[in-house]
N, C-alpha and C. Protein backbone atom coordinates (compact mmCIF):
# COMPACT_ATOMS: atom_id res chain seq x y z
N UNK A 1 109.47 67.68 -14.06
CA UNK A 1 108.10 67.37 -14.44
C UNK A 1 107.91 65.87 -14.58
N UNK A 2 108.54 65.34 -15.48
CA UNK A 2 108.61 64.22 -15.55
C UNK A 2 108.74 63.16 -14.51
N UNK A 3 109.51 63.46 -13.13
CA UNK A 3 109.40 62.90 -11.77
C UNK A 3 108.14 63.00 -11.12
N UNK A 4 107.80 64.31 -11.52
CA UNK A 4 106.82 64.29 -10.37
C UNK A 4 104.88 63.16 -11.20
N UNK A 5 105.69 63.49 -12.73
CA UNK A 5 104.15 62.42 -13.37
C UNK A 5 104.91 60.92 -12.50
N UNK A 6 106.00 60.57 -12.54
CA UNK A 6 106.11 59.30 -12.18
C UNK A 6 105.59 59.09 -10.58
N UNK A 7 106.38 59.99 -9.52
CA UNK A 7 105.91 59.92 -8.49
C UNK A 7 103.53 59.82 -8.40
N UNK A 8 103.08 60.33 -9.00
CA UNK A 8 101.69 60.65 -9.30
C UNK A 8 101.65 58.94 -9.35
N UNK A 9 102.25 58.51 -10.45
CA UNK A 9 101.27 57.39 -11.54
C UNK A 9 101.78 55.99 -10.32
N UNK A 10 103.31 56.04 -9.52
CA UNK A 10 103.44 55.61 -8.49
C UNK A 10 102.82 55.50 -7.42
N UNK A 11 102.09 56.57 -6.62
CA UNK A 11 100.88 56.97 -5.61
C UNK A 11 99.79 55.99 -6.59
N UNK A 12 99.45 56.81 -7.62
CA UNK A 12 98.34 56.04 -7.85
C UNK A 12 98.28 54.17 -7.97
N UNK A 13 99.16 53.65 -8.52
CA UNK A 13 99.41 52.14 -8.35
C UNK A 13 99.05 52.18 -7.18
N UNK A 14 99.57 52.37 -6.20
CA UNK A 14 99.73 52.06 -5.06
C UNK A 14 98.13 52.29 -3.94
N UNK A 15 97.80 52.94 -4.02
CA UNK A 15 96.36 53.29 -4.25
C UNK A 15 95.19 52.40 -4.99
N UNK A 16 95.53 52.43 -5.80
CA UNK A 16 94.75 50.90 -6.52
C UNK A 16 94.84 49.52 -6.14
N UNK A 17 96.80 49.17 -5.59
CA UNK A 17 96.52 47.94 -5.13
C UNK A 17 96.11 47.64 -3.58
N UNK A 18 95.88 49.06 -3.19
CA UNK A 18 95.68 48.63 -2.11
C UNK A 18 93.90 48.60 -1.88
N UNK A 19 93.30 49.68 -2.98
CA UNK A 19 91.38 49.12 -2.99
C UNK A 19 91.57 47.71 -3.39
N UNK A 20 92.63 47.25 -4.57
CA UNK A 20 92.25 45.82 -4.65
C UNK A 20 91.82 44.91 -3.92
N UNK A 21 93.30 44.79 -2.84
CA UNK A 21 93.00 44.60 -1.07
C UNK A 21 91.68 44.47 -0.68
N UNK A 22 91.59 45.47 -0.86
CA UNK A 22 90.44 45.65 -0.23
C UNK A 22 89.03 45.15 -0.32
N UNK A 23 88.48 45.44 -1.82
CA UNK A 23 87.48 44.51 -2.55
C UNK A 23 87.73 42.78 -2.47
N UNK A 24 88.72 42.59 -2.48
CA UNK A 24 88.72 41.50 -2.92
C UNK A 24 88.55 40.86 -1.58
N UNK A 25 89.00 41.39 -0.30
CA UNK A 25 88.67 40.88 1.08
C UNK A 25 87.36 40.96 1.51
N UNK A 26 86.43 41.78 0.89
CA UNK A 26 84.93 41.98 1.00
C UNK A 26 84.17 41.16 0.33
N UNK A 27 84.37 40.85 -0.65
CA UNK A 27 83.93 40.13 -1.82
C UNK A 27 84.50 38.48 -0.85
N UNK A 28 85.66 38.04 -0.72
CA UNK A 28 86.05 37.16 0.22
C UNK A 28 85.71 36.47 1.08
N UNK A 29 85.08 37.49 1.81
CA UNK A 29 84.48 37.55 2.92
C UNK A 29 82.81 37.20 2.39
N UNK A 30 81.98 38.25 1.64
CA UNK A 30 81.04 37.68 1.28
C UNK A 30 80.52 35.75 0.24
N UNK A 31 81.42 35.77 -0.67
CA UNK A 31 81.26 34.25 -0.75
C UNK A 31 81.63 33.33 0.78
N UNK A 32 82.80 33.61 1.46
CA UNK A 32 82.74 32.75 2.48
C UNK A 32 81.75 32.81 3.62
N UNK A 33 80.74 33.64 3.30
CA UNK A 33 79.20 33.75 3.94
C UNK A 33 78.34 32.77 3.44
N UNK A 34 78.60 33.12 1.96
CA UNK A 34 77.67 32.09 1.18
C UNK A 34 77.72 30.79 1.39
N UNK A 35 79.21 30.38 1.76
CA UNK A 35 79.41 28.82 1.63
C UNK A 35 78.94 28.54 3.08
N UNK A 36 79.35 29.30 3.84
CA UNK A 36 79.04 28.57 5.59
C UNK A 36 77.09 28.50 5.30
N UNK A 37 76.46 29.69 4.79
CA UNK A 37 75.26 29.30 4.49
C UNK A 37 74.79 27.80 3.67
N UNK A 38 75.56 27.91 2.67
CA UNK A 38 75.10 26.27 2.08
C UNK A 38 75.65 25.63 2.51
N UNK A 39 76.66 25.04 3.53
CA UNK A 39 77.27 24.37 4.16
C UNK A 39 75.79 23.61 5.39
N UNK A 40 75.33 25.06 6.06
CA UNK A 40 74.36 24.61 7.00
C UNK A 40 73.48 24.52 6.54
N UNK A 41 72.95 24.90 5.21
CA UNK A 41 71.65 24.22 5.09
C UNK A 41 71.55 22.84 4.51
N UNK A 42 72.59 22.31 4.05
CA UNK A 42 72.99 21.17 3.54
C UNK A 42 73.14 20.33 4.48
N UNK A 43 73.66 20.67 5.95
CA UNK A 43 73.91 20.13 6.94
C UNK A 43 72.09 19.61 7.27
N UNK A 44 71.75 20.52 7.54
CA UNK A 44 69.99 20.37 8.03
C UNK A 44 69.32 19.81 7.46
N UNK A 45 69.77 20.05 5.64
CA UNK A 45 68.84 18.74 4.79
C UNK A 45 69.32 17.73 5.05
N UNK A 46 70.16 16.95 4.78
CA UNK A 46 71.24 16.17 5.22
C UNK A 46 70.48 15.07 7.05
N UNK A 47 70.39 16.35 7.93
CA UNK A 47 69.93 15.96 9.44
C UNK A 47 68.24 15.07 8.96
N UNK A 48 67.59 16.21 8.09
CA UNK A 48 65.90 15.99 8.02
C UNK A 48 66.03 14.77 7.16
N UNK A 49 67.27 14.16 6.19
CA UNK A 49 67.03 13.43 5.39
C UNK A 49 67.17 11.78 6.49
N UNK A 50 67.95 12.01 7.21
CA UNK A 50 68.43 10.84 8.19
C UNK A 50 67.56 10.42 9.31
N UNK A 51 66.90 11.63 9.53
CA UNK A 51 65.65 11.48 10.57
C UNK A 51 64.65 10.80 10.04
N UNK A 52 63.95 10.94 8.70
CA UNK A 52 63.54 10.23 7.83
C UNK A 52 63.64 8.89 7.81
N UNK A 53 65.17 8.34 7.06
CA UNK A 53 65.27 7.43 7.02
C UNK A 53 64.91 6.60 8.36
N UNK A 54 65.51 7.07 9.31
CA UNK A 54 65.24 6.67 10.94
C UNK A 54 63.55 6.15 11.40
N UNK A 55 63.09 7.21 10.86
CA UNK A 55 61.26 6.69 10.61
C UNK A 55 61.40 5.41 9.99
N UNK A 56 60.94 5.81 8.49
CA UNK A 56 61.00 4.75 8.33
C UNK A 56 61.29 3.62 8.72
N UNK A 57 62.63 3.48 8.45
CA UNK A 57 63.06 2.28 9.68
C UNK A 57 62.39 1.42 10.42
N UNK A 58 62.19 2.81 11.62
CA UNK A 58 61.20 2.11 12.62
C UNK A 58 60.01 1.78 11.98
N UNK A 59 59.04 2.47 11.18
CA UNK A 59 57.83 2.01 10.63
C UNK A 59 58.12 0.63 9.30
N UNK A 60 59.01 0.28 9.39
CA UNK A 60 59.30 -0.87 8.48
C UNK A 60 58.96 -1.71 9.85
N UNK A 61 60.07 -1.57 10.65
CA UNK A 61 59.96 -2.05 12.13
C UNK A 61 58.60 -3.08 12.63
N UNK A 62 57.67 -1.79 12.77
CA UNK A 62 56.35 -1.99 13.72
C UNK A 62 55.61 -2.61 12.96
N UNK A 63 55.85 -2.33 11.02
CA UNK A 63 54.92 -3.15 10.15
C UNK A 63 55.22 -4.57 10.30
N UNK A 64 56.38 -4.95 10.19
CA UNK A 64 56.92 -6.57 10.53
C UNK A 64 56.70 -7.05 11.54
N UNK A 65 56.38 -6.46 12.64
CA UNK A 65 56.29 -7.26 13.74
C UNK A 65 54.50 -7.41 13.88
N UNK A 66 53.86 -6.41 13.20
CA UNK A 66 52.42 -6.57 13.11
C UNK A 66 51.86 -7.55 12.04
N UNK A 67 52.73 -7.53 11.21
CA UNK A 67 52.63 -8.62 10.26
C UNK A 67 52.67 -9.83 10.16
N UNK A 68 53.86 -9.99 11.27
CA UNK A 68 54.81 -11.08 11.40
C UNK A 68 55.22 -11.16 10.49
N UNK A 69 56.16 -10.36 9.89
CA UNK A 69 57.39 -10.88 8.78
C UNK A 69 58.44 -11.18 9.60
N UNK A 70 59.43 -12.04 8.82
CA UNK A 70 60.54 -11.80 9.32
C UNK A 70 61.39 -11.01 9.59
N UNK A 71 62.67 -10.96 10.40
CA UNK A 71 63.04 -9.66 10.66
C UNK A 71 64.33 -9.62 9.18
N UNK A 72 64.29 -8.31 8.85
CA UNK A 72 65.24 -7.88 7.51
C UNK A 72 66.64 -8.83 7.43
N UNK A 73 66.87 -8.85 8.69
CA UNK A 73 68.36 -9.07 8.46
C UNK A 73 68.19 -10.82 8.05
N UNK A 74 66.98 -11.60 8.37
CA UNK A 74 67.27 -13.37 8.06
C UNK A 74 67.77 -13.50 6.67
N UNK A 75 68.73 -14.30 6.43
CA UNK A 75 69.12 -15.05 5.31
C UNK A 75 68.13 -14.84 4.03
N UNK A 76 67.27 -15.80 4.33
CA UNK A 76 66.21 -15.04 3.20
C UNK A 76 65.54 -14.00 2.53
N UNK A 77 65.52 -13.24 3.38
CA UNK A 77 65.17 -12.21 3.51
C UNK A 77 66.15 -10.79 2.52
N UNK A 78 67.41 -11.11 2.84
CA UNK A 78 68.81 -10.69 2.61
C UNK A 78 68.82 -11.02 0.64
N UNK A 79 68.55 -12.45 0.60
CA UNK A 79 68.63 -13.10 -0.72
C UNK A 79 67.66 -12.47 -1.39
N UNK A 80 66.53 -12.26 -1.25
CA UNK A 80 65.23 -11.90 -1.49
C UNK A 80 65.92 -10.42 -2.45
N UNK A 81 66.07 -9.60 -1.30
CA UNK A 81 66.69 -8.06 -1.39
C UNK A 81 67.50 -8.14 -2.87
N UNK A 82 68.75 -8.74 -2.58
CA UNK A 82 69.66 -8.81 -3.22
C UNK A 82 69.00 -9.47 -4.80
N UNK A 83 68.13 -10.35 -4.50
CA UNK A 83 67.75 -11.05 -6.20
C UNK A 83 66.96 -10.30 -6.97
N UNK A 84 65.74 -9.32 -6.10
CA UNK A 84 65.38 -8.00 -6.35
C UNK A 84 65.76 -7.10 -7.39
N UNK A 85 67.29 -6.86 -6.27
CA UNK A 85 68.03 -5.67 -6.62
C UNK A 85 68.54 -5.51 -7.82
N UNK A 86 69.06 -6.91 -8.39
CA UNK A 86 69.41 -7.34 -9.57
C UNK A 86 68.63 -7.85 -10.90
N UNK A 87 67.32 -7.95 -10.01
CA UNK A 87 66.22 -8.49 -11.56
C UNK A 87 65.97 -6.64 -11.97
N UNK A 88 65.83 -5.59 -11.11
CA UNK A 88 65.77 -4.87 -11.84
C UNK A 88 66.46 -3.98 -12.28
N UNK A 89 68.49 -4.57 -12.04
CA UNK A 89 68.75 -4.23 -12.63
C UNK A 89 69.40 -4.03 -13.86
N UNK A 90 68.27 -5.54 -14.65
CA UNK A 90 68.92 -6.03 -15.62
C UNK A 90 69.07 -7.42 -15.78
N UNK A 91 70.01 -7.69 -14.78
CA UNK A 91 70.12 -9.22 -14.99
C UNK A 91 69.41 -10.30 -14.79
N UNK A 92 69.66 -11.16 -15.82
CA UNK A 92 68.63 -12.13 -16.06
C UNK A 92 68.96 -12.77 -15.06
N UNK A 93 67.80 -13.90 -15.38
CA UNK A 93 67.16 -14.59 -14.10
C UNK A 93 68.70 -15.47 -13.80
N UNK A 94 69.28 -16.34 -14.99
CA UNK A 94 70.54 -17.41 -14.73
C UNK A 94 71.39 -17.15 -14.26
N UNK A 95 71.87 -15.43 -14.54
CA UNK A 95 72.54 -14.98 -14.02
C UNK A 95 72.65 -14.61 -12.65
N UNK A 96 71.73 -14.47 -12.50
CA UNK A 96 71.13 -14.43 -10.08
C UNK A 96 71.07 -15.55 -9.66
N UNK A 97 70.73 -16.30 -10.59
CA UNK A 97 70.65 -17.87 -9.84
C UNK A 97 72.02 -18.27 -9.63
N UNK A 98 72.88 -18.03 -10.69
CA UNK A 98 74.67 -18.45 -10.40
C UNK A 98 74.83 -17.78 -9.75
N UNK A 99 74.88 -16.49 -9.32
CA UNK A 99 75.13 -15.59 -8.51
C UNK A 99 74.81 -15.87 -7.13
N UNK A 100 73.77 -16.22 -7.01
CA UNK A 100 73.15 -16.61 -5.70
C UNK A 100 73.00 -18.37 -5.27
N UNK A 101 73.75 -18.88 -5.94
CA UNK A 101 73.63 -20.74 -6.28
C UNK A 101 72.48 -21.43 -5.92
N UNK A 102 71.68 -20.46 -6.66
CA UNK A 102 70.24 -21.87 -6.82
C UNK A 102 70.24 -22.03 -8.30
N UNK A 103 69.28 -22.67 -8.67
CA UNK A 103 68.60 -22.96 -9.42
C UNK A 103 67.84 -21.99 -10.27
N UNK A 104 67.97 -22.15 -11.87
CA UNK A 104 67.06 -21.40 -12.26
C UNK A 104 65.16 -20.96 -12.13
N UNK A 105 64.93 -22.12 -11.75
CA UNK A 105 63.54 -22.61 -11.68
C UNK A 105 63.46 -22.01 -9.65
N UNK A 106 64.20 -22.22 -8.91
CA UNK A 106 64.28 -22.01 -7.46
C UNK A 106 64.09 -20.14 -7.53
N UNK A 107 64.67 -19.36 -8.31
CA UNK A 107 65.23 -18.31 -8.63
C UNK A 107 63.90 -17.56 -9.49
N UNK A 108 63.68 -18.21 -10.39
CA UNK A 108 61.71 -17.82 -10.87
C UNK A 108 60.64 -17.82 -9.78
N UNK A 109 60.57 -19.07 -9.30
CA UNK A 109 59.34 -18.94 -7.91
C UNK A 109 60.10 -17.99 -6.70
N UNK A 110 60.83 -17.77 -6.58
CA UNK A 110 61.32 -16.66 -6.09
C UNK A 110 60.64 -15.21 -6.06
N UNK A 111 61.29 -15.37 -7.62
CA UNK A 111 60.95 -13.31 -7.90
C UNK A 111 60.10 -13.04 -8.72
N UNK A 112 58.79 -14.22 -9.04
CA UNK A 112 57.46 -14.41 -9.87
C UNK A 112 57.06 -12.79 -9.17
N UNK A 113 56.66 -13.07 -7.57
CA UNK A 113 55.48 -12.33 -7.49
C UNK A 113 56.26 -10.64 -7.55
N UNK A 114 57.26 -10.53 -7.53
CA UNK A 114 57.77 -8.98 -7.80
C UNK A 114 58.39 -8.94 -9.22
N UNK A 115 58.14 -9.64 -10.05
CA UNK A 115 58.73 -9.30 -11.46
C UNK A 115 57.86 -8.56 -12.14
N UNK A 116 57.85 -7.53 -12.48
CA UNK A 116 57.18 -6.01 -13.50
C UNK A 116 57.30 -6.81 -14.82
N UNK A 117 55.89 -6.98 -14.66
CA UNK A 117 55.23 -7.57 -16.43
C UNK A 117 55.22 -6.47 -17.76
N UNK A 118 56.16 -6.56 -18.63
CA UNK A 118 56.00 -5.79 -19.28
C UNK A 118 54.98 -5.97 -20.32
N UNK A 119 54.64 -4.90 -21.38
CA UNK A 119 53.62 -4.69 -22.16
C UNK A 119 53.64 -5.65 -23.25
N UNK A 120 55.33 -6.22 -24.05
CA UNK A 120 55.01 -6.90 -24.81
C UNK A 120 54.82 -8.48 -24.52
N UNK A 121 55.52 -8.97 -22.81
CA UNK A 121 55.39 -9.66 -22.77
C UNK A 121 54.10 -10.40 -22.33
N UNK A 122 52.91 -9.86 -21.89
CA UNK A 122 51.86 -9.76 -22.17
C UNK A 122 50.78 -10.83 -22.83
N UNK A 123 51.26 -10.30 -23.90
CA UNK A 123 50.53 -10.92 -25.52
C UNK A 123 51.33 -12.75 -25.59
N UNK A 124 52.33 -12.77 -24.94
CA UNK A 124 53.03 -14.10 -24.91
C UNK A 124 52.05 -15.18 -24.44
């Protein structure tokens, strides 16, 4: 009696690990659906986000040349960007000017006309 509960509870293990198998290759299989799905739609946002930028681009492009600005890449232009980049993010004006070796006063008439006036300074 006792053999034959073991042989039973043996079958049954065996039986179980093999639905495990089994689920777990379905289940497997379904997340690795999921990911190739967010994989490609990430891919496509990713495509629509670059195509974008690509516009733009060009419509930066056609505005400068209708404008006559200079083109992005001149020296100045570059400095401009960069003294920008840094007034808002934070650093004071002396600090861009060493950074960039002008002058403090060269470095103000600079980034006058894009400096964001704040509320208290204002009342000054």
């Amino acid at each position: 009696m006792m053999e034959w509960m073991l042989a039973i509870l043996l079958g049954l293990a065996v039986l179980l690990l093999i639905l495990s198998f089994v689920k777990t290759r379905r289940n497997s299989s379904k997340v690795e659906r999921e990911v190739d799905q967010l994989s490609l739609t990430m891919t496509d946002e990713l495509y629509k986000l670059q195509q974008k930028v690509r516009f733009l681009e060009i419509d930066r492009e056609i505005d400068a040349q209708e404008l006559k600005i200079p083109s992005s890449s001149s020296k100045s232009r570059i400095l401009l960007r960069d003294a920008i980049d840094l007034h808002r993010r934070g650093y004071s004006l002396e600090n861009i000017a060493a950074q960039k070796g002008l002058s403090k006063q060269e470095m103000e008439q600079l980034l006058t006309p894009y400096m964001v006036v704040k509320e208290g300074e204002k009342s000054k």
